[in-house]
C-alpha atoms as a PDB file:
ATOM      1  CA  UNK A   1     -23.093  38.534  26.297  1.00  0.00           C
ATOM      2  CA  UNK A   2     -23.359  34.616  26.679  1.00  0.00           C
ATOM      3  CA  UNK A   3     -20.746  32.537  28.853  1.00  0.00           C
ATOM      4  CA  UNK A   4     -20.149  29.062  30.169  1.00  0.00           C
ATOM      5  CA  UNK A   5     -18.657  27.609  32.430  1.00  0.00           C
ATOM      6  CA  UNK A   6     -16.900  24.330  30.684  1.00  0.00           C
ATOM      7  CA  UNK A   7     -16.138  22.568  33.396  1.00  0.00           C
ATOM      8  CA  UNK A   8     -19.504  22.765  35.288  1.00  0.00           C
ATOM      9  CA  UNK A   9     -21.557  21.849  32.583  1.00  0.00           C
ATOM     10  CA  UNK A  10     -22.984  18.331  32.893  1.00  0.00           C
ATOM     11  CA  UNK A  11     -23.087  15.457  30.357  1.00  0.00           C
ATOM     12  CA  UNK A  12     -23.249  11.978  31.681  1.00  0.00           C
ATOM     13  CA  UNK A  13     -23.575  10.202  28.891  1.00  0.00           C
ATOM     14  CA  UNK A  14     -20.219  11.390  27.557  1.00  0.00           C
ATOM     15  CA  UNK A  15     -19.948  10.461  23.838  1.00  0.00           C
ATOM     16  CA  UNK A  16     -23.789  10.252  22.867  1.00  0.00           C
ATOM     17  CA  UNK A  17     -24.435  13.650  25.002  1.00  0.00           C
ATOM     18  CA  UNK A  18     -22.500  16.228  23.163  1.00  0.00           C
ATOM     19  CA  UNK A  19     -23.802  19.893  24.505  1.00  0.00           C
ATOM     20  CA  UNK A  20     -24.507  22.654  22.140  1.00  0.00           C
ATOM     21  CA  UNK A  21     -23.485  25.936  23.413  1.00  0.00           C
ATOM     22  CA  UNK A  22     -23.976  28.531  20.823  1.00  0.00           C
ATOM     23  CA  UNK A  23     -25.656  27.895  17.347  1.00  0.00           C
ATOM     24  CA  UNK A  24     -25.895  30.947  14.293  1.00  0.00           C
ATOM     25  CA  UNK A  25     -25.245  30.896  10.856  1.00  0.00           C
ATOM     26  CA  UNK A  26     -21.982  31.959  11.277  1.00  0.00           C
ATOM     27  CA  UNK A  27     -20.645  28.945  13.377  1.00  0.00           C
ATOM     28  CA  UNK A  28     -21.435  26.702  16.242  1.00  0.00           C
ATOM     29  CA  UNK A  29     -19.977  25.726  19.548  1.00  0.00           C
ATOM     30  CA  UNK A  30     -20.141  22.657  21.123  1.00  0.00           C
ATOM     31  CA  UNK A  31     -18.959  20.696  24.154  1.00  0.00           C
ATOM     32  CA  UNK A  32     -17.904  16.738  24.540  1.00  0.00           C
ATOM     33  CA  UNK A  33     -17.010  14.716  27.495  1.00  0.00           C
ATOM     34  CA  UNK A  34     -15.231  12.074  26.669  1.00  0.00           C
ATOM     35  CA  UNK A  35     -15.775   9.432  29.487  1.00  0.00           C
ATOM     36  CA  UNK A  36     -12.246   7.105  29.775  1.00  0.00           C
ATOM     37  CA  UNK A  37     -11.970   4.735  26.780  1.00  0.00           C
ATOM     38  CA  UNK A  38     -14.729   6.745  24.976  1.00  0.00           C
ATOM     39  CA  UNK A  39     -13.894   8.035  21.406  1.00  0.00           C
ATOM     40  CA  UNK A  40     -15.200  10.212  18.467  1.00  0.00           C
ATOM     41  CA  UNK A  41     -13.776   7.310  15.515  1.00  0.00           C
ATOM     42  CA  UNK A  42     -12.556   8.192  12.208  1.00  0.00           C
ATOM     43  CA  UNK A  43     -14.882  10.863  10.871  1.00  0.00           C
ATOM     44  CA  UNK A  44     -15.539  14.112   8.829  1.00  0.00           C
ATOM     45  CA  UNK A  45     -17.542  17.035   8.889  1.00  0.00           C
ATOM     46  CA  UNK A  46     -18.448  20.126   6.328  1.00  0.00           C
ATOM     47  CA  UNK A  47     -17.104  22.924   8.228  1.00  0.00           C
ATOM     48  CA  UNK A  48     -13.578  23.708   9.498  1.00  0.00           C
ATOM     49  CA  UNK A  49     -13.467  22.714  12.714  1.00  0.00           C
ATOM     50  CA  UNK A  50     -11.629  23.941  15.896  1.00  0.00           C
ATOM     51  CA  UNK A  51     -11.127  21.338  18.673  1.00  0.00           C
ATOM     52  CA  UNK A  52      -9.790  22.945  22.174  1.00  0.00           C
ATOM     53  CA  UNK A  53      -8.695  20.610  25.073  1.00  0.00           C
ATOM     54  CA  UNK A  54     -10.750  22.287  27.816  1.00  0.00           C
ATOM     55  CA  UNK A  55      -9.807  18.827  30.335  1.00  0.00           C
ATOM     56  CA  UNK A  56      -7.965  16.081  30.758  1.00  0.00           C
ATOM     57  CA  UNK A  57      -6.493  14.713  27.398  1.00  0.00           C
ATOM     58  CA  UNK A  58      -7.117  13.304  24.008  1.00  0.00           C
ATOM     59  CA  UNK A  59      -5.321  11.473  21.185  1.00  0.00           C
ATOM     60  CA  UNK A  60      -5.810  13.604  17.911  1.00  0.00           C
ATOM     61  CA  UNK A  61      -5.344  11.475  14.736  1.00  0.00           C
ATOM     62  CA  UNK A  62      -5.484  12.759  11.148  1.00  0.00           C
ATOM     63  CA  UNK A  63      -3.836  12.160   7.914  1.00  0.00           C
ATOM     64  CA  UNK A  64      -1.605   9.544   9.263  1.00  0.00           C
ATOM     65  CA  UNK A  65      -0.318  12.310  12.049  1.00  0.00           C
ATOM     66  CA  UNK A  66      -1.085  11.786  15.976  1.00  0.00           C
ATOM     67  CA  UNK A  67      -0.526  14.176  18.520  1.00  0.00           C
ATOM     68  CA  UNK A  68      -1.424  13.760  22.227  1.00  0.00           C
ATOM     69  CA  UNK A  69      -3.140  17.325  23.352  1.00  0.00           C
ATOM     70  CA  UNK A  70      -3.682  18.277  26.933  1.00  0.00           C
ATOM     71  CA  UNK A  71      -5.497  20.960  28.106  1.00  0.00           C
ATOM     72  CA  UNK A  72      -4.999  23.737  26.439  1.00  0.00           C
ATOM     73  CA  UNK A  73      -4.138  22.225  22.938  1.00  0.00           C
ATOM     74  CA  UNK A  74      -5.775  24.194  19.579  1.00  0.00           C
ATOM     75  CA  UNK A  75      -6.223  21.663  16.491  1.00  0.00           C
ATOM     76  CA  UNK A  76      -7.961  22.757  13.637  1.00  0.00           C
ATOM     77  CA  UNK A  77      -8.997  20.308  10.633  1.00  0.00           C
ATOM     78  CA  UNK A  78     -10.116  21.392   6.981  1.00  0.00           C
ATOM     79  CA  UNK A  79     -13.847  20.712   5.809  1.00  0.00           C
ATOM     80  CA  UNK A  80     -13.631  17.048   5.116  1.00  0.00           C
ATOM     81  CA  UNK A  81     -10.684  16.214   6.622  1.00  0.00           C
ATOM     82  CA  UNK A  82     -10.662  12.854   8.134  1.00  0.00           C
ATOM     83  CA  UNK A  83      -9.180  12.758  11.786  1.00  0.00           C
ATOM     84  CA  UNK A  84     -10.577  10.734  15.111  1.00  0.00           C
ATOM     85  CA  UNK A  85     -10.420  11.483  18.968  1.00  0.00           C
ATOM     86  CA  UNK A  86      -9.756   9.519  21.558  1.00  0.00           C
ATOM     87  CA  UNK A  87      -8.993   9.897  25.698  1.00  0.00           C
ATOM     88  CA  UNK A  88      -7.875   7.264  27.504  1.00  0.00           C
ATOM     89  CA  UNK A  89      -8.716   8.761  31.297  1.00  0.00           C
ATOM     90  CA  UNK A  90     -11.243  10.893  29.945  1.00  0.00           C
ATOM     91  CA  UNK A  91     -11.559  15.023  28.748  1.00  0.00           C
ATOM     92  CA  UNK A  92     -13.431  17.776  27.839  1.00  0.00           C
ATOM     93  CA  UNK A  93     -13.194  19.292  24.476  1.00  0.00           C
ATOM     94  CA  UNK A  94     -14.644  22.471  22.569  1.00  0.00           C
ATOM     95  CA  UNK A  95     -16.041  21.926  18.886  1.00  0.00           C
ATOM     96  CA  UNK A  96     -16.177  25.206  17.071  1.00  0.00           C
ATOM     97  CA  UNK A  97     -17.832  24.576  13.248  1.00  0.00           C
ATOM     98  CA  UNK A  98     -17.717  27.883  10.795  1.00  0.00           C
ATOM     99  CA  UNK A  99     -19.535  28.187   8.908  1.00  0.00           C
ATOM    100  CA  UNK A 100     -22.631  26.881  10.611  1.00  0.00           C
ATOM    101  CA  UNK A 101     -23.896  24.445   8.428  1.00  0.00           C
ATOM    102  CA  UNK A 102     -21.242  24.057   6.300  1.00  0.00           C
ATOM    103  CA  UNK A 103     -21.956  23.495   2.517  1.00  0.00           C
ATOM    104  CA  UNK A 104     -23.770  20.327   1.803  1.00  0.00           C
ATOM    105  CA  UNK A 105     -23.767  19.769   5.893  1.00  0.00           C
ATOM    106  CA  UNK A 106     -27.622  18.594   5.409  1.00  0.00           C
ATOM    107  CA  UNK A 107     -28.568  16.040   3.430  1.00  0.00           C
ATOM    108  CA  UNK A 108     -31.250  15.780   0.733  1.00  0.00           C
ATOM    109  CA  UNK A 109     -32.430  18.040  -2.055  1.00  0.00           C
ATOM    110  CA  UNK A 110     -33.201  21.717  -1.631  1.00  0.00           C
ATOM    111  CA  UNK A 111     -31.170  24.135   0.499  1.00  0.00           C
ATOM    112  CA  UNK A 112     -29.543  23.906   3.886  1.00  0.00           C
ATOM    113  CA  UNK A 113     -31.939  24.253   7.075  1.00  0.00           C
ATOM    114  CA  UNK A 114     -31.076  26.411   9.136  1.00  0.00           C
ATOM    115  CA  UNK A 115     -30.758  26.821  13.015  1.00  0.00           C
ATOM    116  CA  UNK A 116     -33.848  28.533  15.077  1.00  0.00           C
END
């Protein structure tokens, strides 16, 4: 068994630190801090995503839709669905991608790499 504490674990850069937990080929787990102000902007990514509000609170945009999550809050977004996050006083979310990489996730000819 693995664990983590989510609250304990450290990333001062916020943003531009995100903190990979767990990494297989069946999905990957990572944690943000958001610092105040800080945002993910209007993006997409190959796998279905989970986002969990572990702290504080975010702004969840997609598809013309916002909802403010606290902690607590489950969103899930499609492979390639557009959608941005944002926290005014700052949070701490979890990023669950499956699968892990997600078709076409890598770019460039040949096949997907692989995690170690």
């Amino acid at each position: 068994m693995q664990h983590w504490d989510l609250n304990a674990i450290e990333a001062p850069d916020g943003t531009r630190d995100p903190v990979v937990l767990a990494s297989a080929d069946g999905g990957r787990a990572v944690l943000i801090v958001l610092q105040a102000g800080q945002q993910l902007g209007d993006h997409q990514v190959k796998e279905r995503a989970w986002l969990v509000v572990v702290a504080g609170s975010v702004a969840i945009e997609s598809g013309g839709e916002r909802v403010d999550a606290g902690v607590g809050t489950l969103a899930t977004f499609e492979p390639g669905e557009r959608h941005s996050v944002r926290s005014a006083d700052g949070a701490r979310i979890l990023l669950i991608l499956a699968p892990w990489p997600g078709e076409g996730h890598y770019r460039g000819g040949g096949a997907a790499l692989r995690p170690g």
